[in-house]
PDB file of N, CA and C in Angstrom:
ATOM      1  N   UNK A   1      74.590 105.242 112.716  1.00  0.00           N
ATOM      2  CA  UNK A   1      75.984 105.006 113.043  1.00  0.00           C
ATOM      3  C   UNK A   1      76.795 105.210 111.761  1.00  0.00           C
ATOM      4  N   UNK A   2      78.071 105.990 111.621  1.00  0.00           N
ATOM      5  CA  UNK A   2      78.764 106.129 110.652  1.00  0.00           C
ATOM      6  C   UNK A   2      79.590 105.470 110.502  1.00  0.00           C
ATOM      7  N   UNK A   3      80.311 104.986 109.038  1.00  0.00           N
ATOM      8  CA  UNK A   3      81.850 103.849 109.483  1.00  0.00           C
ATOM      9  C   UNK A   3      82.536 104.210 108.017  1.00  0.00           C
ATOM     10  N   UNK A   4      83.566 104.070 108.877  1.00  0.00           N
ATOM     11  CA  UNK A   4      84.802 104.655 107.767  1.00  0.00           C
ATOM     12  C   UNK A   4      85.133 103.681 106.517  1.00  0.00           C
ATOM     13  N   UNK A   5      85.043 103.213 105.634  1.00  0.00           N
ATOM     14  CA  UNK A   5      84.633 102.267 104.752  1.00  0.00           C
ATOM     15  C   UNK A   5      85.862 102.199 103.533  1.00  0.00           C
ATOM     16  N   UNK A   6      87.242 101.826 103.777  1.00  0.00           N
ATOM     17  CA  UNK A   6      88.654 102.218 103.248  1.00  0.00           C
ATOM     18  C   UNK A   6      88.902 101.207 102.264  1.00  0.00           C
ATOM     19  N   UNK A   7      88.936 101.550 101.039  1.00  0.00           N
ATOM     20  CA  UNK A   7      88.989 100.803 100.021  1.00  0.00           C
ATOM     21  C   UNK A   7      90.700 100.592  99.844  1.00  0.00           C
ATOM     22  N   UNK A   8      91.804  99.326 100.138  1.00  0.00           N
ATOM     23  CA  UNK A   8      92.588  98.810 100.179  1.00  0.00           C
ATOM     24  C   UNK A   8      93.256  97.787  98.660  1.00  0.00           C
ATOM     25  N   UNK A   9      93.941  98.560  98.286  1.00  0.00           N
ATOM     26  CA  UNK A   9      94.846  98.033  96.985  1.00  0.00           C
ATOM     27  C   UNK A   9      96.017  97.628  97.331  1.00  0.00           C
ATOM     28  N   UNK A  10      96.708  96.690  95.989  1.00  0.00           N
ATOM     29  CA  UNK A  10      97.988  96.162  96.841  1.00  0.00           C
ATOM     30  C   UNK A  10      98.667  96.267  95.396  1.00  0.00           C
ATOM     31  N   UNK A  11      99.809  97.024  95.596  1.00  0.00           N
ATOM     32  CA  UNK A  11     100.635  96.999  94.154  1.00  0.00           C
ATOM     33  C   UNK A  11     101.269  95.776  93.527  1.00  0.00           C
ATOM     34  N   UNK A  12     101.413  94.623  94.523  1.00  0.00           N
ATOM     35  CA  UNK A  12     101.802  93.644  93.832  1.00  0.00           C
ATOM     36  C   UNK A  12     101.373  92.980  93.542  1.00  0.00           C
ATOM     37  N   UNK A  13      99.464  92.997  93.845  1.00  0.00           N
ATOM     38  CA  UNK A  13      98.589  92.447  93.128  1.00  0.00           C
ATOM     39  C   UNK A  13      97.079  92.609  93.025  1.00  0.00           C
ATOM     40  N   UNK A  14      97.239  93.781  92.159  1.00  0.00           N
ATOM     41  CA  UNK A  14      96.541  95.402  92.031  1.00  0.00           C
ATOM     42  C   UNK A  14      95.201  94.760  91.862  1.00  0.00           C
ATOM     43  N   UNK A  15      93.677  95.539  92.415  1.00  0.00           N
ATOM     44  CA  UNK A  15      92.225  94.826  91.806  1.00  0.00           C
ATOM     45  C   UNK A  15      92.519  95.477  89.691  1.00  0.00           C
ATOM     46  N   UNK A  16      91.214  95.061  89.811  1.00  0.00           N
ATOM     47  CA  UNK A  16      90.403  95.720  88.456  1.00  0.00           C
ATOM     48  C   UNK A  16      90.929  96.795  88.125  1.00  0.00           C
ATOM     49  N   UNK A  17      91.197  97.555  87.079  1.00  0.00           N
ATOM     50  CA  UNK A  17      91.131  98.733  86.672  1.00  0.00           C
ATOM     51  C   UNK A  17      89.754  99.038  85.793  1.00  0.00           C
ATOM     52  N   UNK A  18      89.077  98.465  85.800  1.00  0.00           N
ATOM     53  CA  UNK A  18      87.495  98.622  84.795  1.00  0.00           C
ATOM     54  C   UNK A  18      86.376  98.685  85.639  1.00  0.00           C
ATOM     55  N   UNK A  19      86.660  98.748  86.805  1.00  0.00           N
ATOM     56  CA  UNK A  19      85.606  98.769  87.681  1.00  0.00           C
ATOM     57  C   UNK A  19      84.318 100.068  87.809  1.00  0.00           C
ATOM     58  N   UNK A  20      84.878 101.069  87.560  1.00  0.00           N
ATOM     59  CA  UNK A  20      84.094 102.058  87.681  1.00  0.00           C
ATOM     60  C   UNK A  20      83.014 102.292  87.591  1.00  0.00           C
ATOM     61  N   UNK A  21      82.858 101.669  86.370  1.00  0.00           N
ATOM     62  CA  UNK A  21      81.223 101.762  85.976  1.00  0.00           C
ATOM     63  C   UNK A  21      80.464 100.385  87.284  1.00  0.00           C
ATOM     64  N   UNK A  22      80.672  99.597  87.509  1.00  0.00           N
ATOM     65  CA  UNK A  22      80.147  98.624  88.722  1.00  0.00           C
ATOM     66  C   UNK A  22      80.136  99.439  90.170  1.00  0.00           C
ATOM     67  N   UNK A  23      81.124 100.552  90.165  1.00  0.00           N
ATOM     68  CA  UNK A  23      80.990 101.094  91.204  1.00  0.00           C
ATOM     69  C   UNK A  23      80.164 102.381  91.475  1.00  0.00           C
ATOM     70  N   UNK A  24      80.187 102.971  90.163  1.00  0.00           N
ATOM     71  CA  UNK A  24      79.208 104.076  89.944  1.00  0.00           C
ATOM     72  C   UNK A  24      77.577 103.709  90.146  1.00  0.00           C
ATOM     73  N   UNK A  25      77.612 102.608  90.211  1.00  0.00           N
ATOM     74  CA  UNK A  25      76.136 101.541  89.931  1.00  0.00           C
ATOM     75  C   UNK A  25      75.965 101.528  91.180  1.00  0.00           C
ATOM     76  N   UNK A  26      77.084 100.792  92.438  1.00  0.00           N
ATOM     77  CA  UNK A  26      76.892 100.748  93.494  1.00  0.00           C
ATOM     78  C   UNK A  26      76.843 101.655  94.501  1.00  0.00           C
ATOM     79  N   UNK A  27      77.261 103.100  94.010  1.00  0.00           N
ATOM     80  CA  UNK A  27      77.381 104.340  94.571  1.00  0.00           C
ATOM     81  C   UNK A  27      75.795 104.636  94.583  1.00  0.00           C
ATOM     82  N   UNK A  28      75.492 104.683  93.108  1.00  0.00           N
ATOM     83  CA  UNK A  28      73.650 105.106  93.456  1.00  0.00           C
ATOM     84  C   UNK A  28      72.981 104.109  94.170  1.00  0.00           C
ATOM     85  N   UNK A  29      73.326 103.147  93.842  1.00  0.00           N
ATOM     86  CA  UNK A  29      72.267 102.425  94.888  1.00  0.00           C
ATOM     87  C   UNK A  29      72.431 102.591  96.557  1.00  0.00           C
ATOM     88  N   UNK A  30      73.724 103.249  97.015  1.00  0.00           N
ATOM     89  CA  UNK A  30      74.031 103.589  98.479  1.00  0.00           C
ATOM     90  C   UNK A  30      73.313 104.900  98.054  1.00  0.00           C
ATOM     91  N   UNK A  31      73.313 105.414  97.519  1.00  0.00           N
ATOM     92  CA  UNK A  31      72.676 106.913  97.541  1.00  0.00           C
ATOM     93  C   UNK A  31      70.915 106.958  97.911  1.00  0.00           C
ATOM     94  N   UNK A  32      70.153 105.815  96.794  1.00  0.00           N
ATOM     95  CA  UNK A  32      68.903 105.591  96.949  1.00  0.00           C
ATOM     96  C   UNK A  32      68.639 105.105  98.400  1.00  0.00           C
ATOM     97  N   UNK A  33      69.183 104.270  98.957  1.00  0.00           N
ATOM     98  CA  UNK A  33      68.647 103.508  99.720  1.00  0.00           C
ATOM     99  C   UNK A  33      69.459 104.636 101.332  1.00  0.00           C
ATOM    100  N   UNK A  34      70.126 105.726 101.149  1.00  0.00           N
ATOM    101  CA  UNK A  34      70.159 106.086 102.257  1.00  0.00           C
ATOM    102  C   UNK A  34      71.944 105.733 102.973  1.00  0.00           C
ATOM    103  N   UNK A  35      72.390 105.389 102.926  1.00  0.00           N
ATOM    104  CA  UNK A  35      73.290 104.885 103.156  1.00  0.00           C
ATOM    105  C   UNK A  35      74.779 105.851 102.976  1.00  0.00           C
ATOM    106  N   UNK A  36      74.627 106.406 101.856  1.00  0.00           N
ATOM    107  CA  UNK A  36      75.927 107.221 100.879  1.00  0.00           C
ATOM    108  C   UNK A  36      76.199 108.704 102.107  1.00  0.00           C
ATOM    109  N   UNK A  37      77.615 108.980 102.663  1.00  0.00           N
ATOM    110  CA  UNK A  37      77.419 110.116 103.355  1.00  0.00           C
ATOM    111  C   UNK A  37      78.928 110.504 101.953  1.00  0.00           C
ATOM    112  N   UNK A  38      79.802 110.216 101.592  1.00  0.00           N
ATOM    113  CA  UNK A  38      80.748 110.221 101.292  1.00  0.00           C
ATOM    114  C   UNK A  38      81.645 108.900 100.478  1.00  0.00           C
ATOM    115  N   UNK A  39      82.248 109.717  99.503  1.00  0.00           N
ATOM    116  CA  UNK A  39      83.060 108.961  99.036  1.00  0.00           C
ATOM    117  C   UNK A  39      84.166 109.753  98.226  1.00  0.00           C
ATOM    118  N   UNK A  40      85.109 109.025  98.100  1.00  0.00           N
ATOM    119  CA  UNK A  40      86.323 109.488  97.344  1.00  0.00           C
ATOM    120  C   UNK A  40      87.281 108.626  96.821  1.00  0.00           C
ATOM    121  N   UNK A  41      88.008 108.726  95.402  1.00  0.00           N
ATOM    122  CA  UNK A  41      89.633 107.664  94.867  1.00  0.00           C
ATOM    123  C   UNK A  41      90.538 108.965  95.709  1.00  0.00           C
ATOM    124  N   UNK A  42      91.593 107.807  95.890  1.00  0.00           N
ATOM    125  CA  UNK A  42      92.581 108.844  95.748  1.00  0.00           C
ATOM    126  C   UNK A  42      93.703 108.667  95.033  1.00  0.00           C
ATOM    127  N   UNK A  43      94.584 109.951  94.856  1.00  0.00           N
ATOM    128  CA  UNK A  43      95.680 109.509  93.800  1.00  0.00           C
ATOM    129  C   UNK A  43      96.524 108.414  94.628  1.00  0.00           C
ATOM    130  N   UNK A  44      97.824 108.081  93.366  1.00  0.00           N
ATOM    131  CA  UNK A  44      98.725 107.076  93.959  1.00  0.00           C
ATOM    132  C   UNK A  44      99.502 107.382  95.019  1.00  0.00           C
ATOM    133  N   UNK A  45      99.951 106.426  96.137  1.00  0.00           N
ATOM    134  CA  UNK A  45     101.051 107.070  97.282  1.00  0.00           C
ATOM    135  C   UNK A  45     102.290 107.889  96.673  1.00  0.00           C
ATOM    136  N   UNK A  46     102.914 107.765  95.489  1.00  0.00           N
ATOM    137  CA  UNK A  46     103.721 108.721  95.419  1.00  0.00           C
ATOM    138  C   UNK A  46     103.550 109.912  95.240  1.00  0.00           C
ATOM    139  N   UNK A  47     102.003 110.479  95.076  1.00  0.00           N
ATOM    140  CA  UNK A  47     101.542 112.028  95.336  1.00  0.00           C
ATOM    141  C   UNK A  47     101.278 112.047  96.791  1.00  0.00           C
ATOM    142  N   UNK A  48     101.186 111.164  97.837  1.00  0.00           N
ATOM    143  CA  UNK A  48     101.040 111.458  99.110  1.00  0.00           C
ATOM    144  C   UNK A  48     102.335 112.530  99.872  1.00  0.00           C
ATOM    145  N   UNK A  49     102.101 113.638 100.836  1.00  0.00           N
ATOM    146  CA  UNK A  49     102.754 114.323 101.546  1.00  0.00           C
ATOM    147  C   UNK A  49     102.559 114.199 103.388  1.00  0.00           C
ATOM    148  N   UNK A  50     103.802 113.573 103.786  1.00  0.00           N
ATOM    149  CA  UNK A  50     103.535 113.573 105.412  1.00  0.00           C
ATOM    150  C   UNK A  50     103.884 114.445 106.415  1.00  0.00           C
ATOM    151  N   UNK A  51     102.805 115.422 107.180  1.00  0.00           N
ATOM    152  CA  UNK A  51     103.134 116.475 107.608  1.00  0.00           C
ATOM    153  C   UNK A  51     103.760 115.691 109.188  1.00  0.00           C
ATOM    154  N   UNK A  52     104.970 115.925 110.200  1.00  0.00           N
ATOM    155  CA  UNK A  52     104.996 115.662 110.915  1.00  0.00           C
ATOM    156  C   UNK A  52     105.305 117.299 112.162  1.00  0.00           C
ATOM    157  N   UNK A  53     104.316 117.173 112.707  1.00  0.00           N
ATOM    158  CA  UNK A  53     104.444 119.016 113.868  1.00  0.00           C
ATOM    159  C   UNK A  53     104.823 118.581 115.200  1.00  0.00           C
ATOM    160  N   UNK A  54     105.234 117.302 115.490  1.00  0.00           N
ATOM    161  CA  UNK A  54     104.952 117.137 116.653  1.00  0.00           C
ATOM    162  C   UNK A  54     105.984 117.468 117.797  1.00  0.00           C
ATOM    163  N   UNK A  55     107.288 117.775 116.786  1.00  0.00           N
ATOM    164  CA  UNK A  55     108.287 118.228 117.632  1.00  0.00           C
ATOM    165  C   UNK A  55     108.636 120.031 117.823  1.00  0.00           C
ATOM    166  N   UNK A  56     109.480 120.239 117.714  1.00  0.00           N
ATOM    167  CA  UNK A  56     109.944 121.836 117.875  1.00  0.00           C
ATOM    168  C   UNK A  56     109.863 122.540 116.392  1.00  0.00           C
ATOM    169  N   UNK A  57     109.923 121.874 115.302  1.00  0.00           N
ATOM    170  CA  UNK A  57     109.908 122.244 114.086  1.00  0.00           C
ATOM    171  C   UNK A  57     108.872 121.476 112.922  1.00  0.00           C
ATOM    172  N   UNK A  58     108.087 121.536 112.262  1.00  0.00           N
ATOM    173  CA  UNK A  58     107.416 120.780 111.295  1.00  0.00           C
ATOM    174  C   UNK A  58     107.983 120.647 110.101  1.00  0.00           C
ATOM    175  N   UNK A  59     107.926 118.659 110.285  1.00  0.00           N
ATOM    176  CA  UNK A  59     109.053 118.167 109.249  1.00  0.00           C
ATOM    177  C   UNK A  59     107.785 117.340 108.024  1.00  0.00           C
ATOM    178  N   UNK A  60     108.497 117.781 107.135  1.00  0.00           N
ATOM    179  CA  UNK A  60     107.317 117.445 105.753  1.00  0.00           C
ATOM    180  C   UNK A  60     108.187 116.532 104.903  1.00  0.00           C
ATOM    181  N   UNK A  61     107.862 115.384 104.424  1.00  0.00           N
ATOM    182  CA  UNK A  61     108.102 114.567 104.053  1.00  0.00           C
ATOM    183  C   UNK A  61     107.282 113.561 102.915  1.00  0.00           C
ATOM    184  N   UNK A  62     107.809 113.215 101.121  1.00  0.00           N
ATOM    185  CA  UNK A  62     107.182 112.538 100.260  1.00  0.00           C
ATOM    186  C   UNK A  62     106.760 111.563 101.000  1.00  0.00           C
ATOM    187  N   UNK A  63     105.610 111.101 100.267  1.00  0.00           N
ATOM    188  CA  UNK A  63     105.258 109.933 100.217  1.00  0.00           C
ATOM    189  C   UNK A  63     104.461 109.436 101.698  1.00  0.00           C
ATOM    190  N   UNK A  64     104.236 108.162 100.965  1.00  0.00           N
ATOM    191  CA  UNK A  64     103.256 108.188 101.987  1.00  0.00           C
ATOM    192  C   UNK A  64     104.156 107.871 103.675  1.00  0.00           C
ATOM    193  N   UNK A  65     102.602 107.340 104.762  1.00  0.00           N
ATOM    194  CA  UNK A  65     103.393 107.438 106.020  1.00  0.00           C
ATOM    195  C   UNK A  65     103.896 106.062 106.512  1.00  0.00           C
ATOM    196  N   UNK A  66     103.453 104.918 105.258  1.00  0.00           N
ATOM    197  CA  UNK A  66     103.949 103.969 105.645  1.00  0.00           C
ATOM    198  C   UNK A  66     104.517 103.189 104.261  1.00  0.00           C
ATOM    199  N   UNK A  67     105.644 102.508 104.150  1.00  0.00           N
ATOM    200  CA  UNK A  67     106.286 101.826 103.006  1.00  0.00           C
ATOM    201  C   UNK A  67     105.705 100.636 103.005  1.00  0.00           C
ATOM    202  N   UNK A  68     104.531 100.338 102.222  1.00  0.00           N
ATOM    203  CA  UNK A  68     103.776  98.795 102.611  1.00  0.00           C
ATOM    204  C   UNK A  68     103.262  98.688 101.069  1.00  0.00           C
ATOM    205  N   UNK A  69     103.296  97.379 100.068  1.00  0.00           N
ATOM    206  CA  UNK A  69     102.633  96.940  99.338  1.00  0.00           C
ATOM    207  C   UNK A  69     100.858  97.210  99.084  1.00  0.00           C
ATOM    208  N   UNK A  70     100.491  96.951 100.352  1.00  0.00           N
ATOM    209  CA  UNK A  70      98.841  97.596 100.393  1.00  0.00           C
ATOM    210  C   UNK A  70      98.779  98.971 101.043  1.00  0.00           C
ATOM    211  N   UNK A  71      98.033  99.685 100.341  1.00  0.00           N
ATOM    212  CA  UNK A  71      98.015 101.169 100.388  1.00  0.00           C
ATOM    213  C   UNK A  71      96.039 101.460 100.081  1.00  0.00           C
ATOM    214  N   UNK A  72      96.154 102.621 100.784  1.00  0.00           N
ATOM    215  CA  UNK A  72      94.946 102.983 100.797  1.00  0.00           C
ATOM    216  C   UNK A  72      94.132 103.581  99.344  1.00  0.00           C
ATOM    217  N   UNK A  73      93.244 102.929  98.804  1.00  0.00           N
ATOM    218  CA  UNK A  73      93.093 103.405  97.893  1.00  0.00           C
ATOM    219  C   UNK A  73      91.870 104.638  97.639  1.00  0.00           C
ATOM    220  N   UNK A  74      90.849 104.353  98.214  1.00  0.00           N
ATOM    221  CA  UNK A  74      89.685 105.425  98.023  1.00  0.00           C
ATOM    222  C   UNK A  74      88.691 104.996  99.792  1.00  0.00           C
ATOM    223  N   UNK A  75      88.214 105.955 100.014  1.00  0.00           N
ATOM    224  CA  UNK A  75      87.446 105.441 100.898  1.00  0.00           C
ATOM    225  C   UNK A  75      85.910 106.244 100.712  1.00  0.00           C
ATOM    226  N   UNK A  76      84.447 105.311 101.574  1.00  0.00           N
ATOM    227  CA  UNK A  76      83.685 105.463 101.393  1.00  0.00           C
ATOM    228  C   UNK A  76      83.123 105.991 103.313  1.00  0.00           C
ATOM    229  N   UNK A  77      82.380 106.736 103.402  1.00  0.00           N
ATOM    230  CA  UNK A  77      81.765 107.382 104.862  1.00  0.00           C
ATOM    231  C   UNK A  77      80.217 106.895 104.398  1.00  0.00           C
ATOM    232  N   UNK A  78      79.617 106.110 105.286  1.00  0.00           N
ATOM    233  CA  UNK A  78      78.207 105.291 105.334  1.00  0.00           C
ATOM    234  C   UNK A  78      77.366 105.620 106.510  1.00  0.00           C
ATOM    235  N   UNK A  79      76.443 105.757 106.290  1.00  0.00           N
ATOM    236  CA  UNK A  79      75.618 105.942 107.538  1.00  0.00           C
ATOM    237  C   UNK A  79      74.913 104.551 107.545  1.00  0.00           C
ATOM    238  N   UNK A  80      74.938 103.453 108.973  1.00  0.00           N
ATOM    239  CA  UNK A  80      74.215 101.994 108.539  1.00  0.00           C
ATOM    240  C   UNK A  80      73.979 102.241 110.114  1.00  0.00           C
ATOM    241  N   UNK A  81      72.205 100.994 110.354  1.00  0.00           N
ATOM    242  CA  UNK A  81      71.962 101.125 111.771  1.00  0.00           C
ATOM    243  C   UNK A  81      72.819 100.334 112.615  1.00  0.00           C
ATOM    244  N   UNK A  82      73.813  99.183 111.844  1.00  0.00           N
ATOM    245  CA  UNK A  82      74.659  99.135 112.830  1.00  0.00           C
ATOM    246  C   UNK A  82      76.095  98.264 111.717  1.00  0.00           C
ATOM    247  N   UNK A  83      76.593  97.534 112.900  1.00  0.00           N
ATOM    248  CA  UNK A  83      77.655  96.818 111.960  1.00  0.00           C
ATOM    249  C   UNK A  83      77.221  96.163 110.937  1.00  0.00           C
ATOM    250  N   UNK A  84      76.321  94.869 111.679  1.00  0.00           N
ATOM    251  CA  UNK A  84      76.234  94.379 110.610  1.00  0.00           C
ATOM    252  C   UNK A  84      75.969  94.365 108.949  1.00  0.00           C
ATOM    253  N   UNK A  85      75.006  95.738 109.042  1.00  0.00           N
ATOM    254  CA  UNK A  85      74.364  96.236 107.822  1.00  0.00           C
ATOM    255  C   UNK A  85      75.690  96.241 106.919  1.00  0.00           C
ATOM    256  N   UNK A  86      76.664  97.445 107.744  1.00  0.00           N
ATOM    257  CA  UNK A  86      77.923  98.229 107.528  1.00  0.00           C
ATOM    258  C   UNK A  86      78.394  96.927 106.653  1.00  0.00           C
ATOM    259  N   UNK A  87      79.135  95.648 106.783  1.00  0.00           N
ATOM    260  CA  UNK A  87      79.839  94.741 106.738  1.00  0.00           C
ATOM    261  C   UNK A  87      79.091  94.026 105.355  1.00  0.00           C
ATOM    262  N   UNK A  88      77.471  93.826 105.428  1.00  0.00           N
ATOM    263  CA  UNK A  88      76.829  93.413 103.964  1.00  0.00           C
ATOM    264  C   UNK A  88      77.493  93.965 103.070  1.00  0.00           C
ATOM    265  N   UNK A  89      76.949  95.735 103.362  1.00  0.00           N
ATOM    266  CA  UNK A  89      77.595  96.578 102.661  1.00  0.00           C
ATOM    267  C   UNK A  89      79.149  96.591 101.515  1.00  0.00           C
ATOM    268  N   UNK A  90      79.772  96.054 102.989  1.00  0.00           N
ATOM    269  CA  UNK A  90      81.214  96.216 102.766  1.00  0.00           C
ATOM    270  C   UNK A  90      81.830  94.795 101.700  1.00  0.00           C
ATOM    271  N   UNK A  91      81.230  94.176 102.047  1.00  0.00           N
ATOM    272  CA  UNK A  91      81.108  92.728 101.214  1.00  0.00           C
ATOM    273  C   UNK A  91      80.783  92.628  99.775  1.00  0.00           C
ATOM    274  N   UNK A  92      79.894  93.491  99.820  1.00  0.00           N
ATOM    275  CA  UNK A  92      78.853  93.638  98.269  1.00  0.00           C
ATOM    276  C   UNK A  92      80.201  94.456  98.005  1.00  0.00           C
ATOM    277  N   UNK A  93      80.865  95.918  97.875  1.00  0.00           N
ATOM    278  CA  UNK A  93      81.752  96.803  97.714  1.00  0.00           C
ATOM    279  C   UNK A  93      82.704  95.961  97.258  1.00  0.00           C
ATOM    280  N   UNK A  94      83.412  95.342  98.254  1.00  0.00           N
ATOM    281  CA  UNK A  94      85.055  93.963  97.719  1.00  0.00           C
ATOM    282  C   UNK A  94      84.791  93.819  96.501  1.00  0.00           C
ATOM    283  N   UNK A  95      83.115  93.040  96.319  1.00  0.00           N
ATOM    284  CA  UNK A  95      83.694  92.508  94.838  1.00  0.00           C
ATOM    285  C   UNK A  95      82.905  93.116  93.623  1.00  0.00           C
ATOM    286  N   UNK A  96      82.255  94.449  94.495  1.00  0.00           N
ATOM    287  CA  UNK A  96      82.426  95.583  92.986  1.00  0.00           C
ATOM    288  C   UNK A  96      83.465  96.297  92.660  1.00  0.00           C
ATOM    289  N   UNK A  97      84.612  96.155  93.642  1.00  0.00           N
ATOM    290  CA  UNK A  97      85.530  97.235  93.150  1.00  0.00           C
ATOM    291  C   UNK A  97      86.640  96.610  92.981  1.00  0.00           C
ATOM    292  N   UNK A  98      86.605  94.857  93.760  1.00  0.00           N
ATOM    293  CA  UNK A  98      87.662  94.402  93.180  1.00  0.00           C
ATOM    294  C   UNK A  98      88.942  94.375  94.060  1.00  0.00           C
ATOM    295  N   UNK A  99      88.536  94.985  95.131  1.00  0.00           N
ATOM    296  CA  UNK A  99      89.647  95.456  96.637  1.00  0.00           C
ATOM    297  C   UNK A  99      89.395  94.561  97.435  1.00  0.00           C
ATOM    298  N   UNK A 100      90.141  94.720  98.459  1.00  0.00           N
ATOM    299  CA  UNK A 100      89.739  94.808 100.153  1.00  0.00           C
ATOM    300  C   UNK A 100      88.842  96.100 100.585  1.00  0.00           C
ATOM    301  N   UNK A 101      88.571  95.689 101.612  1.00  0.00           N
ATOM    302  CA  UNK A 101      87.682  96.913 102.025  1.00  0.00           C
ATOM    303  C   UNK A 101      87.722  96.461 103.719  1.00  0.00           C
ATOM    304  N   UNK A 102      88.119  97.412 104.475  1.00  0.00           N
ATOM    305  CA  UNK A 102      88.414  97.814 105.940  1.00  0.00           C
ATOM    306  C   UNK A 102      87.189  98.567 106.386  1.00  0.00           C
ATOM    307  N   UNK A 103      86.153  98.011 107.485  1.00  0.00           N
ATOM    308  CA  UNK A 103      85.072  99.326 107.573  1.00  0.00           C
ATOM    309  C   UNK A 103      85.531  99.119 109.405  1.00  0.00           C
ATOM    310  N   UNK A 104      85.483 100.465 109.859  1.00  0.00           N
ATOM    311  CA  UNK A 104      85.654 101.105 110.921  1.00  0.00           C
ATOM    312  C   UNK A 104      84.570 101.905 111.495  1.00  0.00           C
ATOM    313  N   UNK A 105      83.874 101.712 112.975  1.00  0.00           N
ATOM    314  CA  UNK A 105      83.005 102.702 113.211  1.00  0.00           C
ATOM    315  C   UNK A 105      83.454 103.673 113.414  1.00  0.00           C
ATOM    316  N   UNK A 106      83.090 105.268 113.528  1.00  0.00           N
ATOM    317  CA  UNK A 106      83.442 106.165 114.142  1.00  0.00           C
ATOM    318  C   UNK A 106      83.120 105.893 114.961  1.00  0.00           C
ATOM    319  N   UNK A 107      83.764 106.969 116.201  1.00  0.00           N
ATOM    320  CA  UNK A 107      83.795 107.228 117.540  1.00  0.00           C
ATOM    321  C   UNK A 107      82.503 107.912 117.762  1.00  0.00           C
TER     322      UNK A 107
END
Protein backbone atom coordinates (compact mmCIF):
# COMPACT_ATOMS: atom_id res chain seq x y z
CA UNK A 1 0.00 0.00 0.00
CA UNK A 2 1.42 3.46 -0.86
CA UNK A 3 0.77 6.80 1.27
CA UNK A 4 1.44 10.17 0.54
CA UNK A 5 3.61 11.20 3.55
CA UNK A 6 3.49 15.49 3.49
CA UNK A 7 5.91 17.05 5.55
CA UNK A 8 3.96 20.35 7.04
CA UNK A 9 5.81 23.67 8.26
CA UNK A 10 4.33 26.67 9.75
CA UNK A 11 5.99 30.12 9.25
CA UNK A 12 5.01 31.38 12.44
CA UNK A 13 6.52 28.70 14.12
CA UNK A 14 8.98 27.17 11.73
CA UNK A 15 10.61 23.27 12.82
CA UNK A 16 14.50 22.84 12.90
CA UNK A 17 16.59 24.14 10.31
CA UNK A 18 19.57 21.49 11.24
CA UNK A 19 17.70 18.64 10.66
CA UNK A 20 19.07 17.19 7.64
CA UNK A 21 21.58 15.18 8.63
CA UNK A 22 18.72 13.20 11.17
CA UNK A 23 16.80 13.00 8.13
CA UNK A 24 19.32 11.77 5.73
CA UNK A 25 19.82 8.98 8.52
CA UNK A 26 16.15 8.34 8.41
CA UNK A 27 15.90 8.32 4.63
CA UNK A 28 18.45 5.28 4.56
CA UNK A 29 17.00 3.50 6.99
CA UNK A 30 13.43 3.75 4.86
CA UNK A 31 15.59 2.79 2.00
CA UNK A 32 17.16 -0.45 3.83
CA UNK A 33 14.25 -1.70 5.25
CA UNK A 34 12.07 -1.31 2.02
CA UNK A 35 9.82 1.27 2.63
CA UNK A 36 11.49 4.53 0.59
CA UNK A 37 9.45 4.91 -2.93
CA UNK A 38 10.12 8.77 -2.94
CA UNK A 39 10.99 11.79 -1.47
CA UNK A 40 11.45 15.44 -1.97
CA UNK A 41 12.01 19.48 -0.01
CA UNK A 42 10.44 21.85 -1.68
CA UNK A 43 11.23 25.44 -2.23
CA UNK A 44 9.37 28.24 -0.25
CA UNK A 45 5.54 29.13 -1.25
CA UNK A 46 6.66 32.28 -2.72
CA UNK A 47 8.35 30.24 -5.66
CA UNK A 48 5.00 28.35 -5.90
CA UNK A 49 2.91 28.96 -9.42
CA UNK A 50 -1.03 28.22 -9.64
CA UNK A 51 -2.13 26.97 -12.90
CA UNK A 52 -5.98 27.45 -13.06
CA UNK A 53 -7.59 25.75 -16.91
CA UNK A 54 -10.74 25.20 -15.77
CA UNK A 55 -12.56 27.89 -17.42
CA UNK A 56 -12.48 29.27 -21.15
CA UNK A 57 -8.97 30.67 -20.69
CA UNK A 58 -5.92 29.45 -18.37
CA UNK A 59 -5.33 31.79 -15.57
CA UNK A 60 -1.75 31.52 -13.89
CA UNK A 61 -1.22 32.95 -10.81
CA UNK A 62 2.01 33.57 -7.89
CA UNK A 63 2.10 31.86 -5.15
CA UNK A 64 0.80 29.36 -3.63
CA UNK A 65 -3.06 27.97 -3.82
CA UNK A 66 -3.79 28.69 -0.44
CA UNK A 67 -2.81 31.90 1.96
CA UNK A 68 -2.30 29.78 5.27
CA UNK A 69 0.59 30.00 7.92
CA UNK A 70 1.19 26.08 7.47
CA UNK A 71 2.39 25.25 4.11
CA UNK A 72 3.59 22.22 2.60
CA UNK A 73 6.97 21.61 3.05
CA UNK A 74 8.60 18.37 1.44
CA UNK A 75 6.84 15.21 1.03
CA UNK A 76 7.77 11.54 1.32
CA UNK A 77 5.83 8.41 -1.11
CA UNK A 78 6.18 4.98 1.21
CA UNK A 79 5.31 1.74 0.37
CA UNK A 80 3.93 0.13 4.12
CA UNK A 81 1.63 -3.17 4.49
CA UNK A 82 -0.79 -1.04 5.88
CA UNK A 83 -1.68 2.11 7.98
CA UNK A 84 -0.56 1.35 10.81
CA UNK A 85 3.08 0.64 9.84
CA UNK A 86 2.55 4.01 7.58
CA UNK A 87 1.69 6.15 10.92
CA UNK A 88 4.95 4.44 13.17
CA UNK A 89 6.63 5.59 10.31
CA UNK A 90 5.13 8.90 10.23
CA UNK A 91 5.69 9.45 13.97
CA UNK A 92 9.38 8.47 14.00
CA UNK A 93 9.61 11.31 10.74
CA UNK A 94 7.70 14.41 13.12
CA UNK A 95 10.41 14.27 15.33
CA UNK A 96 13.30 13.75 12.91
CA UNK A 97 12.44 16.53 10.93
CA UNK A 98 10.93 18.54 13.43
CA UNK A 99 7.37 19.04 11.41
CA UNK A 100 4.02 17.80 11.24
CA UNK A 101 3.61 15.15 9.01
CA UNK A 102 0.06 14.32 7.18
CA UNK A 103 0.19 10.59 5.72
CA UNK A 104 -2.59 9.82 3.18
CA UNK A 105 -3.28 6.47 1.41
CA UNK A 106 -3.41 6.46 -2.20
CA UNK A 107 -6.32 5.48 -4.03
Amino acid sequence: MKFLVSVIDDKSNPGSTDRQPAISVFNERLIAEGYWVFAGGLADTTAATVVDNRGGEALITDGPFMETKEYLAGVWVWEAPDLEVALDLATEASKVCDRKIEVRPFL
